[in-house]
C-alpha atoms as a PDB file:
ATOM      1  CA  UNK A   1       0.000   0.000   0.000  1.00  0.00           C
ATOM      2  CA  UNK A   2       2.651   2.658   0.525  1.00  0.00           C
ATOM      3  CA  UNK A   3       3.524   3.102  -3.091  1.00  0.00           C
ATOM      4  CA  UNK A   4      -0.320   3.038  -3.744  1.00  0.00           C
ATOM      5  CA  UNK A   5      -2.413   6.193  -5.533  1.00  0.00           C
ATOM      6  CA  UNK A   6      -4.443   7.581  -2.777  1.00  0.00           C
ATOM      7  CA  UNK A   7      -8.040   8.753  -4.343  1.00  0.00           C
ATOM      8  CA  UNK A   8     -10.689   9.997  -1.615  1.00  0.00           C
ATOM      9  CA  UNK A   9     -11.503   9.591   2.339  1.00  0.00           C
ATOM     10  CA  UNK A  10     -14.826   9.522   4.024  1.00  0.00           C
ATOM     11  CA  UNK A  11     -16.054   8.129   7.159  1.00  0.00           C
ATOM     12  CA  UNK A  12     -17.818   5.236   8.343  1.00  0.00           C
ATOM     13  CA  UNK A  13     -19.542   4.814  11.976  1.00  0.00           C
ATOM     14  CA  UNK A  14     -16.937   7.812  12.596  1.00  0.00           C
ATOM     15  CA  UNK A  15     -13.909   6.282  11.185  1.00  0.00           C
ATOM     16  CA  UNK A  16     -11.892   7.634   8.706  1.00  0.00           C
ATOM     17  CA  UNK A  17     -11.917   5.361   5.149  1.00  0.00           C
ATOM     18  CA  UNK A  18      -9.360   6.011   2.554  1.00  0.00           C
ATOM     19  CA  UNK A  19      -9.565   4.834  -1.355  1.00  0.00           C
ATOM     20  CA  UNK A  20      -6.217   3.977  -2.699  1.00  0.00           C
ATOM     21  CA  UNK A  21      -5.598   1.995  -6.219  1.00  0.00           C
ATOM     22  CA  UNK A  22      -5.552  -1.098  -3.878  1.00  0.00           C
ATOM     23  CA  UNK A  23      -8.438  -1.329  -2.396  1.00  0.00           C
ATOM     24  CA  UNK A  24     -10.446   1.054   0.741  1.00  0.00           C
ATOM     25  CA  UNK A  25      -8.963   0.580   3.982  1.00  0.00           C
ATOM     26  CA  UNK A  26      -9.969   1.980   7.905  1.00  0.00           C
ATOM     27  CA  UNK A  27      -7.255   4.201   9.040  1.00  0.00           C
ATOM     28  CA  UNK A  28      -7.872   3.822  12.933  1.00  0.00           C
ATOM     29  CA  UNK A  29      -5.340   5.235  15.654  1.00  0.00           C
ATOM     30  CA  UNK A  30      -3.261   3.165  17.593  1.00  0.00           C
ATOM     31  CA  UNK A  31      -3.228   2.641  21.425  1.00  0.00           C
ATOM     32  CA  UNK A  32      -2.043  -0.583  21.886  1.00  0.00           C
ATOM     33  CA  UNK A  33       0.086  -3.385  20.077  1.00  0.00           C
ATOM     34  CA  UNK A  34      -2.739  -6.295  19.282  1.00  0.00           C
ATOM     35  CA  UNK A  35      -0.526  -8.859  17.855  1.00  0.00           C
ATOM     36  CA  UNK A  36      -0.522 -10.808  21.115  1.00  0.00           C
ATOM     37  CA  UNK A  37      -4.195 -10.633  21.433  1.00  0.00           C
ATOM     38  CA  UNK A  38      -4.615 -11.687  17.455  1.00  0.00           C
ATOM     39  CA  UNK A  39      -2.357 -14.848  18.602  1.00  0.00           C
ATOM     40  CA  UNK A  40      -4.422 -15.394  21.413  1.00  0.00           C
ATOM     41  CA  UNK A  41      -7.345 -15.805  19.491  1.00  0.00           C
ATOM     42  CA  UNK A  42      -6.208 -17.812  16.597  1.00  0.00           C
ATOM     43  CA  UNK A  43      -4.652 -20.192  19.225  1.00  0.00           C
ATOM     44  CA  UNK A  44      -8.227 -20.345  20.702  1.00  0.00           C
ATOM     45  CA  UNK A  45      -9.653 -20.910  17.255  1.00  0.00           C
ATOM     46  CA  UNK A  46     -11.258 -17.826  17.226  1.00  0.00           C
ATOM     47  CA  UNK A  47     -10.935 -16.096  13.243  1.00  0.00           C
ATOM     48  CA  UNK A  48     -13.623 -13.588  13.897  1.00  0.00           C
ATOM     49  CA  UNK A  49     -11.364 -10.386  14.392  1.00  0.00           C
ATOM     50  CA  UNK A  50     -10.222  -8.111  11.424  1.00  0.00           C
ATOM     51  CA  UNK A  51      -6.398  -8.465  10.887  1.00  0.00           C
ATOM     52  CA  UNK A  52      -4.002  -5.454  10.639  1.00  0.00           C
ATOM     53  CA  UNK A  53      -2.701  -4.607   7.271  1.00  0.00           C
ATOM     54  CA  UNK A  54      -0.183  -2.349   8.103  1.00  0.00           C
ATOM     55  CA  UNK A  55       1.194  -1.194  11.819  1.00  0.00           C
ATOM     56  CA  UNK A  56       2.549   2.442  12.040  1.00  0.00           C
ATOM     57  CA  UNK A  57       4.905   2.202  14.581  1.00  0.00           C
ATOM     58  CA  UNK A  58       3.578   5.144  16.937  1.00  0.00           C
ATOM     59  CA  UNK A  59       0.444   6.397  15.397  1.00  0.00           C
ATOM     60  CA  UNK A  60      -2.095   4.061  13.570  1.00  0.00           C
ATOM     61  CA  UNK A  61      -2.997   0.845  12.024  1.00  0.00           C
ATOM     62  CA  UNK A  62      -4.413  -0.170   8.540  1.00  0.00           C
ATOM     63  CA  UNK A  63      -6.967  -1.844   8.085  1.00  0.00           C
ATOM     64  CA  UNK A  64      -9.079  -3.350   5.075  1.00  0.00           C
ATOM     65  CA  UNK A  65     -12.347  -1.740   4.612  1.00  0.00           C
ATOM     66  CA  UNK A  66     -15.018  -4.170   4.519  1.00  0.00           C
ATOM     67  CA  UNK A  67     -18.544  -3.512   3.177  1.00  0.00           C
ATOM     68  CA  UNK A  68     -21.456  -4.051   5.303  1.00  0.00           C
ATOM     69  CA  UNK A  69     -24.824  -2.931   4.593  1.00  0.00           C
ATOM     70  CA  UNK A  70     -26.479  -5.645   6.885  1.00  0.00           C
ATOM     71  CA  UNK A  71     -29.908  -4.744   8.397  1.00  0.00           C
ATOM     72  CA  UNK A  72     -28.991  -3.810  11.522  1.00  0.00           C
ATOM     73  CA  UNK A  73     -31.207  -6.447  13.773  1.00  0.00           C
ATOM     74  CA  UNK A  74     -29.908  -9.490  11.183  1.00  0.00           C
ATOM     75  CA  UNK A  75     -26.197  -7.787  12.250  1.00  0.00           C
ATOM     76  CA  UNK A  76     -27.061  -7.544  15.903  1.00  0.00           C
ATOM     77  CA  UNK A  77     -27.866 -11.038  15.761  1.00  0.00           C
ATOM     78  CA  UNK A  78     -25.012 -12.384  14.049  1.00  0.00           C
ATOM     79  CA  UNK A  79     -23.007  -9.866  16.991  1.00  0.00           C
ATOM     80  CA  UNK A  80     -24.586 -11.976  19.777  1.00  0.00           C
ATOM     81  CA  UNK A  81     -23.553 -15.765  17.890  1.00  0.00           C
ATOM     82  CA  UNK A  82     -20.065 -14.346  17.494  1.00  0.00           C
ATOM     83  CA  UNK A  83     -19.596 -12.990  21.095  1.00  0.00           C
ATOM     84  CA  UNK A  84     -20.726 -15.867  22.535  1.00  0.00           C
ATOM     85  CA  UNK A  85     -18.490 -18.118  20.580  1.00  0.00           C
ATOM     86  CA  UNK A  86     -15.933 -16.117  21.969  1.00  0.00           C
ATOM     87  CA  UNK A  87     -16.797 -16.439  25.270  1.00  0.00           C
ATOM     88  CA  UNK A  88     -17.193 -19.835  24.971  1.00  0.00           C
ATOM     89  CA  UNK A  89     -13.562 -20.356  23.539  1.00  0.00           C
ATOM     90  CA  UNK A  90     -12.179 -18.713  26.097  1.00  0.00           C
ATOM     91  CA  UNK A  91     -13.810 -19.523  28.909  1.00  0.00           C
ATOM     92  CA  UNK A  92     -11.378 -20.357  32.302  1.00  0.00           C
ATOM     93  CA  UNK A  93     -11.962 -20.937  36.271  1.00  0.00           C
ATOM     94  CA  UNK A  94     -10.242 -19.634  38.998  1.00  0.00           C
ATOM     95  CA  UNK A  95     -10.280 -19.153  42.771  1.00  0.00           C
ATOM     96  CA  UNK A  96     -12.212 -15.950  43.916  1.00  0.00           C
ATOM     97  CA  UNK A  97     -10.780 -13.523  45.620  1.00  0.00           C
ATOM     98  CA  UNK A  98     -12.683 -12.230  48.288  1.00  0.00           C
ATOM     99  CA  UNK A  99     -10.419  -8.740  48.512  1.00  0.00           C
ATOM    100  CA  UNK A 100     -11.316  -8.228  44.641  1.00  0.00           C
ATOM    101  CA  UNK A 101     -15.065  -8.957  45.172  1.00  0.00           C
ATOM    102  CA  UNK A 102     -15.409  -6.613  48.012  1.00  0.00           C
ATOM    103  CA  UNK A 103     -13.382  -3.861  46.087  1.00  0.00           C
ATOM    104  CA  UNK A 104     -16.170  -3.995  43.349  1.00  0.00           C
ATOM    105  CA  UNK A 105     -19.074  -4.620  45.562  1.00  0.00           C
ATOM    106  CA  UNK A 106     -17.357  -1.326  47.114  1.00  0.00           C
ATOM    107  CA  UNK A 107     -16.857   0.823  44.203  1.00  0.00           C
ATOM    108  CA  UNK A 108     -20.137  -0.350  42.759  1.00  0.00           C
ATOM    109  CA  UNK A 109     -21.754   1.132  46.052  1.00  0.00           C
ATOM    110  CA  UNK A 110     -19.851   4.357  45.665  1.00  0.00           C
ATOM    111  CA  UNK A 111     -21.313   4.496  42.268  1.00  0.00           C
ATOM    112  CA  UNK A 112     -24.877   4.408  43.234  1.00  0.00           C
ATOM    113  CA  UNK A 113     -24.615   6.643  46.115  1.00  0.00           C
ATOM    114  CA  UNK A 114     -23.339   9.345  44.222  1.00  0.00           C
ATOM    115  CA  UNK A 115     -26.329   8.805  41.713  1.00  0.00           C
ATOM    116  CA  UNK A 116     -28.055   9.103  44.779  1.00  0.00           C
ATOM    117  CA  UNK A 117     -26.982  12.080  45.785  1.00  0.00           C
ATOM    118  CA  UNK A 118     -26.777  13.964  42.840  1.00  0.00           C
ATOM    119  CA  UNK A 119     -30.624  13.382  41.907  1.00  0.00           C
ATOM    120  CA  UNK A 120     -31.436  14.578  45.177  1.00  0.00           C
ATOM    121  CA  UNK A 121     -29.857  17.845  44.802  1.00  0.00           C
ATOM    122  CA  UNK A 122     -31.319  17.950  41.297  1.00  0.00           C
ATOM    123  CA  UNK A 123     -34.702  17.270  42.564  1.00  0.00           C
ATOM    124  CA  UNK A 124     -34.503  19.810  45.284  1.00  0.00           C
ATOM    125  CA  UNK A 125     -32.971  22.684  42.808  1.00  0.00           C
ATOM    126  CA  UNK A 126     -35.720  22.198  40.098  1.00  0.00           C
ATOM    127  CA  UNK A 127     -38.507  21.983  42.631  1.00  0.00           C
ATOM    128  CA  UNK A 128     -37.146  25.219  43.995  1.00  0.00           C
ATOM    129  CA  UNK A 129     -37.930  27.034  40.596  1.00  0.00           C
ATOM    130  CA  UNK A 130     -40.966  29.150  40.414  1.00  0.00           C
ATOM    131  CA  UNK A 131     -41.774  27.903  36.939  1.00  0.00           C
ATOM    132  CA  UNK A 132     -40.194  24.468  35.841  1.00  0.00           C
ATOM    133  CA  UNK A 133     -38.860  24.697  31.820  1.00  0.00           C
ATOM    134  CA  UNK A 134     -39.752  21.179  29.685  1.00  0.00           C
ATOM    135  CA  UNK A 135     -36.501  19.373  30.147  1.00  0.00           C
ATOM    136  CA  UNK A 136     -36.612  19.819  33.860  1.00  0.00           C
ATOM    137  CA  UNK A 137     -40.850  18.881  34.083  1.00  0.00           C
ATOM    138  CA  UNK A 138     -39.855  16.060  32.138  1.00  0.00           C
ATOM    139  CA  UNK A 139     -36.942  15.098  34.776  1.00  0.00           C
ATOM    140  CA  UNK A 140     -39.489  15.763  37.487  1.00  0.00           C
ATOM    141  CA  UNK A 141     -42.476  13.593  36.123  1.00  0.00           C
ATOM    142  CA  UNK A 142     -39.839  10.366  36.109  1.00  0.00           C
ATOM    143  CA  UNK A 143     -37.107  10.701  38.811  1.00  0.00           C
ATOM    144  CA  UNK A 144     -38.915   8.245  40.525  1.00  0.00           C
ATOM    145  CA  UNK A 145     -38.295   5.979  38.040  1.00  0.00           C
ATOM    146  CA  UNK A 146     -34.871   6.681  38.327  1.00  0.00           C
ATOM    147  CA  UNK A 147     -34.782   6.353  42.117  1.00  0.00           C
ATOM    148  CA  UNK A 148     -36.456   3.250  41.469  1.00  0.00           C
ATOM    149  CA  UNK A 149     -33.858   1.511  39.110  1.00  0.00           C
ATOM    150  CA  UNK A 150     -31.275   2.814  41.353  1.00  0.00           C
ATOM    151  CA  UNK A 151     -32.577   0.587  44.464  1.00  0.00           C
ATOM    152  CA  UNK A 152     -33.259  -2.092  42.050  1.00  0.00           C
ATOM    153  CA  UNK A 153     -29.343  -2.009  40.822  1.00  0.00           C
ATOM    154  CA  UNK A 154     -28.317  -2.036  44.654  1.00  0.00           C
ATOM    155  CA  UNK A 155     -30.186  -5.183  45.230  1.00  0.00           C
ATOM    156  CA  UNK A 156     -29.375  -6.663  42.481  1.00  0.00           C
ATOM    157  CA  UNK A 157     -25.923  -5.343  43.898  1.00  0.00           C
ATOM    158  CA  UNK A 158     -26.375  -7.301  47.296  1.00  0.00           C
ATOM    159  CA  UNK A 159     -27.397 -10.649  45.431  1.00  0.00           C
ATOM    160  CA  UNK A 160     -24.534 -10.742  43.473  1.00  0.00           C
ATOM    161  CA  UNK A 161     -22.313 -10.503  46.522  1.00  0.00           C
ATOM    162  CA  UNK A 162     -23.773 -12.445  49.313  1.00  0.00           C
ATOM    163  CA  UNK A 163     -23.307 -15.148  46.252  1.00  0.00           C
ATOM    164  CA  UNK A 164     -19.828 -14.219  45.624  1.00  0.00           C
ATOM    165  CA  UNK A 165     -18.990 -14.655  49.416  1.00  0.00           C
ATOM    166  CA  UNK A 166     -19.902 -18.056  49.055  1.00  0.00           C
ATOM    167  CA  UNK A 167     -18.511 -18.820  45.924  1.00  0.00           C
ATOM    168  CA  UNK A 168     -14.988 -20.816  45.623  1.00  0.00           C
ATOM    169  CA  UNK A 169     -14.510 -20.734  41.654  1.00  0.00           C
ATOM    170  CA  UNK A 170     -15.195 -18.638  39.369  1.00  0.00           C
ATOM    171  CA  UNK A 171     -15.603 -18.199  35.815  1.00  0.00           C
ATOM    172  CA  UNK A 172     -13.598 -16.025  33.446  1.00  0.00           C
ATOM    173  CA  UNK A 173     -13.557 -14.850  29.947  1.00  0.00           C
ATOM    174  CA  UNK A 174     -11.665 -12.764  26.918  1.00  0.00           C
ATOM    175  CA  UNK A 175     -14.089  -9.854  26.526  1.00  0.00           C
ATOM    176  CA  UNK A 176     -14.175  -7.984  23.918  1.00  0.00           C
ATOM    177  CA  UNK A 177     -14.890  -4.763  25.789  1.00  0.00           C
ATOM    178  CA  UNK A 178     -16.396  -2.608  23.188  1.00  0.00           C
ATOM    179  CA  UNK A 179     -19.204  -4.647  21.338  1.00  0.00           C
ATOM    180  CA  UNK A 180     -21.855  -2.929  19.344  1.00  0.00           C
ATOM    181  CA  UNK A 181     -22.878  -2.638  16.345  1.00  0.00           C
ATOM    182  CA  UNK A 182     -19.952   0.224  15.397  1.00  0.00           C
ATOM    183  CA  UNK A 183     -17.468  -2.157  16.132  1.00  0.00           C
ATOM    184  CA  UNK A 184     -18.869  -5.040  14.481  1.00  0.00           C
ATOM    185  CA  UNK A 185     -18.792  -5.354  10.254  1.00  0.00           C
ATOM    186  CA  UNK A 186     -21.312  -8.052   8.971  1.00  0.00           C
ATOM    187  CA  UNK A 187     -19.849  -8.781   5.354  1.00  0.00           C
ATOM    188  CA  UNK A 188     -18.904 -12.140   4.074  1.00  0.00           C
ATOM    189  CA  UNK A 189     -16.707 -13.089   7.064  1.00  0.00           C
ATOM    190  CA  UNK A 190     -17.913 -11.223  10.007  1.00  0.00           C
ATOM    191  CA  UNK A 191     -15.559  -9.483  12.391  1.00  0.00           C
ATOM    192  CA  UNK A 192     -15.141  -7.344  15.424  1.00  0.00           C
ATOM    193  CA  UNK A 193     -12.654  -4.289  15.223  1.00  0.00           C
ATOM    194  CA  UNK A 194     -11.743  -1.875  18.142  1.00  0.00           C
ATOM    195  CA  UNK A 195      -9.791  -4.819  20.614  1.00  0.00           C
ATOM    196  CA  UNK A 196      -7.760  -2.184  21.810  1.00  0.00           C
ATOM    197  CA  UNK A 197      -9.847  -2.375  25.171  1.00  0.00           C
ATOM    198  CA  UNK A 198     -10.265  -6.238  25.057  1.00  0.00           C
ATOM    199  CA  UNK A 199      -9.064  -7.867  28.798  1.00  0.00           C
ATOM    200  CA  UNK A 200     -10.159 -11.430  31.019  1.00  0.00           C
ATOM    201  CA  UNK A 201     -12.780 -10.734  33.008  1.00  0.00           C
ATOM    202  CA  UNK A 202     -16.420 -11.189  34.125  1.00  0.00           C
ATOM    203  CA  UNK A 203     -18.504 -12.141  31.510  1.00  0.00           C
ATOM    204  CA  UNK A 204     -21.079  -9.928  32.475  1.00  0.00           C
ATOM    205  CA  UNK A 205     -19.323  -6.627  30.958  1.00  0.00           C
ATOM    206  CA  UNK A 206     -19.251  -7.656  27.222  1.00  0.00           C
ATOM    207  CA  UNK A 207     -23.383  -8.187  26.795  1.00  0.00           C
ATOM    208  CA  UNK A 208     -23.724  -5.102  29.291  1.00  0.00           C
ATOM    209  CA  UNK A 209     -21.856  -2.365  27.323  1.00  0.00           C
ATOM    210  CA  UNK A 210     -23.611  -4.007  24.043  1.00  0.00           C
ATOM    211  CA  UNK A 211     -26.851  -3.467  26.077  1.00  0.00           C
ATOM    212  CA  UNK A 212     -25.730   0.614  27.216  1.00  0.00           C
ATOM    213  CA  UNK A 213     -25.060   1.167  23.321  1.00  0.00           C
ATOM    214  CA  UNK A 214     -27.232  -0.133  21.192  1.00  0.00           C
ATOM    215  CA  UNK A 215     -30.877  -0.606  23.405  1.00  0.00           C
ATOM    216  CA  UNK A 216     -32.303   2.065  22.359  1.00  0.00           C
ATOM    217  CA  UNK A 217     -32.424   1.186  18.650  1.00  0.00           C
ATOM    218  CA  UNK A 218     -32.722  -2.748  19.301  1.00  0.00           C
ATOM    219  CA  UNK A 219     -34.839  -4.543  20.871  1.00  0.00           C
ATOM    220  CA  UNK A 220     -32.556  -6.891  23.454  1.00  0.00           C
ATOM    221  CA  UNK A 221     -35.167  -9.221  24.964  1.00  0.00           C
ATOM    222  CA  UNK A 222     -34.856 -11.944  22.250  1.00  0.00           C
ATOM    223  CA  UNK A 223     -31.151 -10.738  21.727  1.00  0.00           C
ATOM    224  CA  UNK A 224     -30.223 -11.538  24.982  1.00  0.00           C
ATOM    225  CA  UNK A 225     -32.168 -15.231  24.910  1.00  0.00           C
ATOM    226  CA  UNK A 226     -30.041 -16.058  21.902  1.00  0.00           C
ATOM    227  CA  UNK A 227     -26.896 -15.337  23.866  1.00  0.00           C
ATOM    228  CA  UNK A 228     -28.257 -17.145  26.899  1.00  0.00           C
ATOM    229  CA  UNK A 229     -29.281 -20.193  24.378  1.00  0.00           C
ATOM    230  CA  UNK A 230     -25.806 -20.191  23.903  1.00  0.00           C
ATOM    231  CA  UNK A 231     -24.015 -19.096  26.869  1.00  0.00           C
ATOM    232  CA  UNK A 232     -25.991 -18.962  29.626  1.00  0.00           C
ATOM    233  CA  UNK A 233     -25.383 -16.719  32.665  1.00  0.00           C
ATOM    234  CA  UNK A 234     -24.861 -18.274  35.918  1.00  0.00           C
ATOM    235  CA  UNK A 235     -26.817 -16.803  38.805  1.00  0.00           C
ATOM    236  CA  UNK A 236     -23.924 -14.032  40.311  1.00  0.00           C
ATOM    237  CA  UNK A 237     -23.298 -13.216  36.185  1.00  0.00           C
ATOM    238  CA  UNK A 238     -26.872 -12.414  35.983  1.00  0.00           C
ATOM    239  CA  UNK A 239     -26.983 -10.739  39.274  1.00  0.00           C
ATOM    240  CA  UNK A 240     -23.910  -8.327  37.971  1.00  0.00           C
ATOM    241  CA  UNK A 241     -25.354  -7.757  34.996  1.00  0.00           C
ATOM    242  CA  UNK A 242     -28.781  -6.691  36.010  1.00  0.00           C
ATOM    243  CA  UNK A 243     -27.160  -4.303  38.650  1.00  0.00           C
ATOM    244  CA  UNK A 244     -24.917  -2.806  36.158  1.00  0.00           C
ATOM    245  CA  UNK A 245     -27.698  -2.012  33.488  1.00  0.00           C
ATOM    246  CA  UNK A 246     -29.725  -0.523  35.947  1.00  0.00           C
ATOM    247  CA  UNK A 247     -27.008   1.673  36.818  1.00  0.00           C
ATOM    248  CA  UNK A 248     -27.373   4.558  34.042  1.00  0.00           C
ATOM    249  CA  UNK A 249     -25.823   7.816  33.389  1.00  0.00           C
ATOM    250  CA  UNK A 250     -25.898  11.234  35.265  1.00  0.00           C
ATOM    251  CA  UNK A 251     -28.378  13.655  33.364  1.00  0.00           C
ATOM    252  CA  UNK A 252     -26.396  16.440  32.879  1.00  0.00           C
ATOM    253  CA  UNK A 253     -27.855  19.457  32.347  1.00  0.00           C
ATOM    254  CA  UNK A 254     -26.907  22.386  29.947  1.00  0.00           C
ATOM    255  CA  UNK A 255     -28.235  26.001  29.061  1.00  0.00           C
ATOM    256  CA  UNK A 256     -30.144  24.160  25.975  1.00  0.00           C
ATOM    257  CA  UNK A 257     -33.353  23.147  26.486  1.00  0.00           C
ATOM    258  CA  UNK A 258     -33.735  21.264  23.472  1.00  0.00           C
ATOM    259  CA  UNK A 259     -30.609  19.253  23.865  1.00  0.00           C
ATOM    260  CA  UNK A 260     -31.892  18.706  27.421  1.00  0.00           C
ATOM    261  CA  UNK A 261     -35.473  17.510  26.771  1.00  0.00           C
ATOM    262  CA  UNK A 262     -33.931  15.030  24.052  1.00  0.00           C
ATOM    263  CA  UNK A 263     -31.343  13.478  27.194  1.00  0.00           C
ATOM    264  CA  UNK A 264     -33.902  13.336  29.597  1.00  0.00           C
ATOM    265  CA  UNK A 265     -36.670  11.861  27.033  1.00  0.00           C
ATOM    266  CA  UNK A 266     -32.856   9.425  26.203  1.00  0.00           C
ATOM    267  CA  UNK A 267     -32.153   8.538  30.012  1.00  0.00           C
ATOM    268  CA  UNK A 268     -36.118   7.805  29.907  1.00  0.00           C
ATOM    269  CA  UNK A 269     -36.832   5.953  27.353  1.00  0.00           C
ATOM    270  CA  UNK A 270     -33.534   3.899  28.822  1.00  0.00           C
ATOM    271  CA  UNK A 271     -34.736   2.984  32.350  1.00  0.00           C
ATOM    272  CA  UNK A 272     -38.377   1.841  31.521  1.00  0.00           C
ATOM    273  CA  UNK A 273     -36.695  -0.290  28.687  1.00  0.00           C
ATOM    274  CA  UNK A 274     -34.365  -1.610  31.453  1.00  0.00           C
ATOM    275  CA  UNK A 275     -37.081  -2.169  33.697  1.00  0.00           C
ATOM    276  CA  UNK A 276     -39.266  -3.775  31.291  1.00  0.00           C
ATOM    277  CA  UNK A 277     -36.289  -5.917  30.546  1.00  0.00           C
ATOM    278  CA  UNK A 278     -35.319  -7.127  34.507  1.00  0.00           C
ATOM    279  CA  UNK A 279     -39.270  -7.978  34.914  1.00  0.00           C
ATOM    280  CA  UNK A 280     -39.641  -9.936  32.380  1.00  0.00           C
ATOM    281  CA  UNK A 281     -35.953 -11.364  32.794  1.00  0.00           C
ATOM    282  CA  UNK A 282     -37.653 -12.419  36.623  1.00  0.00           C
ATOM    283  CA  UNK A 283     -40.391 -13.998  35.281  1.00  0.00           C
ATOM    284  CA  UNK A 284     -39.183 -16.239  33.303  1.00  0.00           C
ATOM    285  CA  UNK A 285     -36.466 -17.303  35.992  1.00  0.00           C
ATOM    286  CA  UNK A 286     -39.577 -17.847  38.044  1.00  0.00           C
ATOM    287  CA  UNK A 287     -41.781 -19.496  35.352  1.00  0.00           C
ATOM    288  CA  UNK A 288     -38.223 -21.690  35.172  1.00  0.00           C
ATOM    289  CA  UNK A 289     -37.593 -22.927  38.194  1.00  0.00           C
ATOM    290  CA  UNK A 290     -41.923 -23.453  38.410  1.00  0.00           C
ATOM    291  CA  UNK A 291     -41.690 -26.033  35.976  1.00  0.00           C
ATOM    292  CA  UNK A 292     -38.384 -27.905  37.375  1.00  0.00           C
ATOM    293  CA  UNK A 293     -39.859 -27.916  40.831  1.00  0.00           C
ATOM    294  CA  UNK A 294     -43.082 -29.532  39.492  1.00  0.00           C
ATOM    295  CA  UNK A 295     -40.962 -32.065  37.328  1.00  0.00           C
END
């Protein structure tokens, strides 16, 4: 490619796409060497990543462009099959460490208690207005919902660590740590891009920031059954997950109304989907363990 005739750029899902006389290629910037992780994951039989074609040695990496003009709910499906397999490939056990569980139990905590506190002193600043403007009477009519969510994501919270307490092993996995549909490119061989913040973790965090990104445009009930069909969750996994979804954003507010109505109407539209999405989560556990117990 370096002796190649450069002919245009444009951008795709916000990265930049160059047309040389061999071929279109992603231009991404670097932040991390990925040729141990690309070994990684061919030694775990893994081909589903998108190979470097060229490595500048402090700035970027080249990659092929790839067309991909998938619908985007055939593509989120195909997303869920391929993350799974990956978790499934690389899938380990080891002891659990009671210092690291109560560390995240801990910062989780911190984490919802600020939330806490910072909707209180929202509530109590808008409800000192004489006259409320639309973005914060929209805030207003729902913040129980979000105080709602937030005690649902701390007992969610305590679940998943009275069962961690208990626990001797536990289960580990490559994640990702970016999937969504932007990183994701549905052609002929499907591939992930972006494993610049891929590490071994909880399997938890790979379906939950594919949740935070794309729920609002997809609708993750049967999404999140296929991955179960094919990696299911075990109880503190679901436990983790359903705290962490609950756990949304600060609303920040600006001087523009407009831009504020649409966030609020966002951070909305967000926790009733969540809730929606915990209840009937519940009832199927229930409706699960109904029919076992009467077998």
């Amino acid at each position: 490619m370096n002796s190649s005739y450069f002919h245009n750029c444009f951008y795709v899902r916000g990265k930049k796409v160059i047309e040389t006389d061999e071929g279109k290629f992603f231009i991404v910037p670097k932040s991390r060497d990925k040729k141990k992780i690309f070994h990684y994951l061919e030694m775990k039989k893994f081909p589903f990543f998108l190979p470097v074609e060229i490595v500048n040695r402090n700035s970027y990496e080249i990659y092929r462009y790839v067309e991909d003009d998938t619908n985007i709910h055939d593509k989120a499906i195909d997303l869920v099959h391929i993350l799974s397999l990956l978790h499934v490939k690389t899938t380990t056990y080891q002891e659990v460490v009671l210092d690291n569980v109560k560390k995240l139990y801990e910062d989780i905590l911190n984490q919802l208690d600020i939330l806490f506190q910072f909707y209180e002193k929202l509530v109590e600043n808008i409800e000192s207005h004489i006259y409320m403007s639309p973005d914060e009477y929209l805030f207003i009519r729902n913040s129980s919902l979000f105080y709602q969510n937030l005690e649902q994501s701390r007992h969610y919270l305590e679940l998943w660590y009275q069962n961690k307490k208990q626990a001797s092993k536990e289960r580990i996995v490559f994640l990702h740590g970016k999937p969504c549909l932007d990183t994701f490119i549905d052609g002929n061989n499907p591939y992930f891009m972006e494993w610049d913040d891929s590490y071994r973790g909880y399997v938890s965090y790979d379906f939950l920031y594919f949740y935070k990104k794309n729920s609002l445009i997809l609708e993750m009930q049967s999404l999140f059954q296929i991955y179960q069909s094919k990696y299911p969750f075990s109880d503190d996994e679901k436990y983790l997950f359903f705290c962490l979804i609950l756990l949304d954003q600060k609303i920040e507010f600006t001087s523009n109304y407009y831009e504020n109505t649409v966030l609020v109407q966002n951070r909305v539209s967000y926790a009733m989907k969540v809730k929606k999405f915990i209840l009937e989560q519940d009832q199927k556990n229930q409706k699960a363990n109904q029919e076992e117990f009467s077998e």
